[in-house]
C-alpha atoms as a PDB file:
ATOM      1  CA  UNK A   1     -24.528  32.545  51.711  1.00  0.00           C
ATOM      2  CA  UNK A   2     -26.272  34.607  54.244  1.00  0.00           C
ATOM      3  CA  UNK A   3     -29.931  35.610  53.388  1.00  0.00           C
ATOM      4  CA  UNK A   4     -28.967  39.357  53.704  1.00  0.00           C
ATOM      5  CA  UNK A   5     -26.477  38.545  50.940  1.00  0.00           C
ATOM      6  CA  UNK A   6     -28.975  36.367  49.062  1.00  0.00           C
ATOM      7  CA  UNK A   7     -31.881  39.280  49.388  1.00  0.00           C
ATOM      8  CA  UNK A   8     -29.619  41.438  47.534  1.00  0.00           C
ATOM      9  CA  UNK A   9     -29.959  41.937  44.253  1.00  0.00           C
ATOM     10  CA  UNK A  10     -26.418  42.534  43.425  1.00  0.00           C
ATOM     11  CA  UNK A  11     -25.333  38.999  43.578  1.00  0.00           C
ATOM     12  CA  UNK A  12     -27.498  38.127  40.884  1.00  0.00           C
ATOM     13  CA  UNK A  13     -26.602  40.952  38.983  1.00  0.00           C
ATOM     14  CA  UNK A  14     -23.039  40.255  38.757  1.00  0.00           C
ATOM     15  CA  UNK A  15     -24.198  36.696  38.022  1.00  0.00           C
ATOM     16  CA  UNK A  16     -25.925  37.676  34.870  1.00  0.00           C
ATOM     17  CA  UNK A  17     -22.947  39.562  34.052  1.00  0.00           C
ATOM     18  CA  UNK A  18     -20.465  36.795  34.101  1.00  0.00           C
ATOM     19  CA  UNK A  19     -22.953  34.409  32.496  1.00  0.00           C
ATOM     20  CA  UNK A  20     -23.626  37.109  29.235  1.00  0.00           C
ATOM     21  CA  UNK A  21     -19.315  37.627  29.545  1.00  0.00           C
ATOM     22  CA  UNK A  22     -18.313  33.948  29.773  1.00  0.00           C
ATOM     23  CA  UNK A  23     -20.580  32.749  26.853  1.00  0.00           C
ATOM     24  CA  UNK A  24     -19.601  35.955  24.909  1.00  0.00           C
ATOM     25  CA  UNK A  25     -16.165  34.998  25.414  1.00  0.00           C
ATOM     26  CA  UNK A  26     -16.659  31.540  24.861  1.00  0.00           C
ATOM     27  CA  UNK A  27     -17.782  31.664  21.538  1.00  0.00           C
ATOM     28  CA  UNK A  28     -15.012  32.088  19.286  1.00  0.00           C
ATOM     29  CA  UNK A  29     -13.527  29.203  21.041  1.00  0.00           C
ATOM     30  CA  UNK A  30     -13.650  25.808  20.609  1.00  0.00           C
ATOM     31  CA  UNK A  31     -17.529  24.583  19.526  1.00  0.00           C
ATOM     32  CA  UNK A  32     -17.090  21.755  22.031  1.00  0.00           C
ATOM     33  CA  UNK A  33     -16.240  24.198  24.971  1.00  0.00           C
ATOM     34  CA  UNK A  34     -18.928  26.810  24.147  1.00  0.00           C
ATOM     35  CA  UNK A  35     -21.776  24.153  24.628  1.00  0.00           C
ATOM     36  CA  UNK A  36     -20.432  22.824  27.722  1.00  0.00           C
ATOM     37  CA  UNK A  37     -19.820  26.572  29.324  1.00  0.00           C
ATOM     38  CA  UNK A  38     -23.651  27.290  27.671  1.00  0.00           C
ATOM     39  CA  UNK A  39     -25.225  23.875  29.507  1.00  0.00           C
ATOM     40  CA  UNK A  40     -23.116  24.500  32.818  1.00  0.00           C
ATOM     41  CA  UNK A  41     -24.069  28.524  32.670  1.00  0.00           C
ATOM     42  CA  UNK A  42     -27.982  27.213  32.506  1.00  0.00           C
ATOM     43  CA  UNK A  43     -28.225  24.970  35.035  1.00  0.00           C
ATOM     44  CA  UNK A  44     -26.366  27.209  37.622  1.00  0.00           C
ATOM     45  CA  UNK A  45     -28.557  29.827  35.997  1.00  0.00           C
ATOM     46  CA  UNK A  46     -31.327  27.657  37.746  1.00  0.00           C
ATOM     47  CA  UNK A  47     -30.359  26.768  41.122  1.00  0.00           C
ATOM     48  CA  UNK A  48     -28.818  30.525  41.011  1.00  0.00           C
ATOM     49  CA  UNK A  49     -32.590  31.797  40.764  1.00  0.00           C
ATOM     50  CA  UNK A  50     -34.002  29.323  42.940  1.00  0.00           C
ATOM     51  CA  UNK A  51     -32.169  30.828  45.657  1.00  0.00           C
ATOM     52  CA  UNK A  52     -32.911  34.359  44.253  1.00  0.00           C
ATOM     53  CA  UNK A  53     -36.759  34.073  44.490  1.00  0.00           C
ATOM     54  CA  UNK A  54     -36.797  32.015  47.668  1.00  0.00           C
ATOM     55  CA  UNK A  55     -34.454  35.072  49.351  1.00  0.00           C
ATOM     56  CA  UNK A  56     -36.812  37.615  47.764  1.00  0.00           C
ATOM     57  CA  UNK A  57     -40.042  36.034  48.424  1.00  0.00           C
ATOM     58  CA  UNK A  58     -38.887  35.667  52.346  1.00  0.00           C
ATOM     59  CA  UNK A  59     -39.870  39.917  52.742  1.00  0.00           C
ATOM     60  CA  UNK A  60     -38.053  41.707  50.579  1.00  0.00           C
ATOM     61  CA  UNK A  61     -39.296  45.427  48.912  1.00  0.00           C
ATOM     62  CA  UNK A  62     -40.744  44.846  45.452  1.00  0.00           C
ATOM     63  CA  UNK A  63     -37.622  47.196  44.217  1.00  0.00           C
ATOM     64  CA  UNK A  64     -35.062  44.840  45.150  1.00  0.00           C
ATOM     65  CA  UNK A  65     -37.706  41.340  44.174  1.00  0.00           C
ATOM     66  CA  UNK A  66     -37.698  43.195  40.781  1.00  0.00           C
ATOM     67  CA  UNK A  67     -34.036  43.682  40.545  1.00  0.00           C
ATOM     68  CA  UNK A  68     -33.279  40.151  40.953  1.00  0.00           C
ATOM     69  CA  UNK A  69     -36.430  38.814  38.633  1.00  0.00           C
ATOM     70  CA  UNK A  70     -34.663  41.273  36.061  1.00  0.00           C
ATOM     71  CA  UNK A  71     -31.234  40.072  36.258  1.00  0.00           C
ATOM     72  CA  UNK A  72     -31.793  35.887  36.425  1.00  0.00           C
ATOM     73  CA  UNK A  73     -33.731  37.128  32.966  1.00  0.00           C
ATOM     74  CA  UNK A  74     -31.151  38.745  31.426  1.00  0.00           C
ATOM     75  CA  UNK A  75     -29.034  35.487  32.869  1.00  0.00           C
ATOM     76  CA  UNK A  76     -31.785  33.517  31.274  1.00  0.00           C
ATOM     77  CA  UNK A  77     -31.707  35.109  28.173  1.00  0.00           C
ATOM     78  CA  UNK A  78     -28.066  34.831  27.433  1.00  0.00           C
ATOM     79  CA  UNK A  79     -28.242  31.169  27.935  1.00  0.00           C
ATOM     80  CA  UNK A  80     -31.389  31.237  25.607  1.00  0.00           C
ATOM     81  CA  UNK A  81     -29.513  33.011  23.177  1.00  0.00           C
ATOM     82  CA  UNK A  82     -26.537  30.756  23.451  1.00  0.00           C
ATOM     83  CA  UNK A  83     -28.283  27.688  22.660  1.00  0.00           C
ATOM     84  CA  UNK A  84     -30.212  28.917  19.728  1.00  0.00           C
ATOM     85  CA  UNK A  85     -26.862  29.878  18.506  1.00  0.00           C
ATOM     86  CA  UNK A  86     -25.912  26.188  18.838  1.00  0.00           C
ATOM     87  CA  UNK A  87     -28.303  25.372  16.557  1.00  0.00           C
ATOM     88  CA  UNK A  88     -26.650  27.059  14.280  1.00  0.00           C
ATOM     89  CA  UNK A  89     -23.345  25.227  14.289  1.00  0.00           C
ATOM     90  CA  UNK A  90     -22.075  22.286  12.285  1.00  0.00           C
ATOM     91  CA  UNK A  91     -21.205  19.595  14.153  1.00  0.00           C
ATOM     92  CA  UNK A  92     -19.877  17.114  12.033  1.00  0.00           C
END
């Protein structure tokens, strides 16, 4: 991924969307599959901001540094919300 690309904050936009679509999605599914698809979406949620703040942080506007803060939080969030939703589910 190019740093132009990176220092974008479109790419991380369209990754919160397909994090808050796939879990959405995910749910009415199999129990099993929606905790795997929650743990996988959260730890690429990580390394997906890593590389957001690092590309940000090398010199970009504060516009475009917000717009990716904002969007690995909504990514964030809908991982949040996933899991406390797996609280919620009987296992057994």
């Amino acid at each position: 991924m190019s740093w132009r690309l990176a220092a974008s904050p479109w790419p991380y936009a369209a990754w919160a969307l397909v994090v808050a679509a796939t879990l959405a999605l995910m749910y009415d599914g199999d129990p099993y599959l929606f905790a795997l698809a929650t743990f996988l979406a959260g730890g690429l949620t990580v390394a997906v901001g890593v590389i957001g703040l690092v590309a940000a942080l090398k010199g970009t506007s504060a516009r475009v540094l917000a717009g990716i803060v904002i969007s690995i939080v909504v990514a964030a969030a809908a991982v949040w919300v996933a899991l406390e939703t797996l609280r919620t589910f009987k296992w057994a």
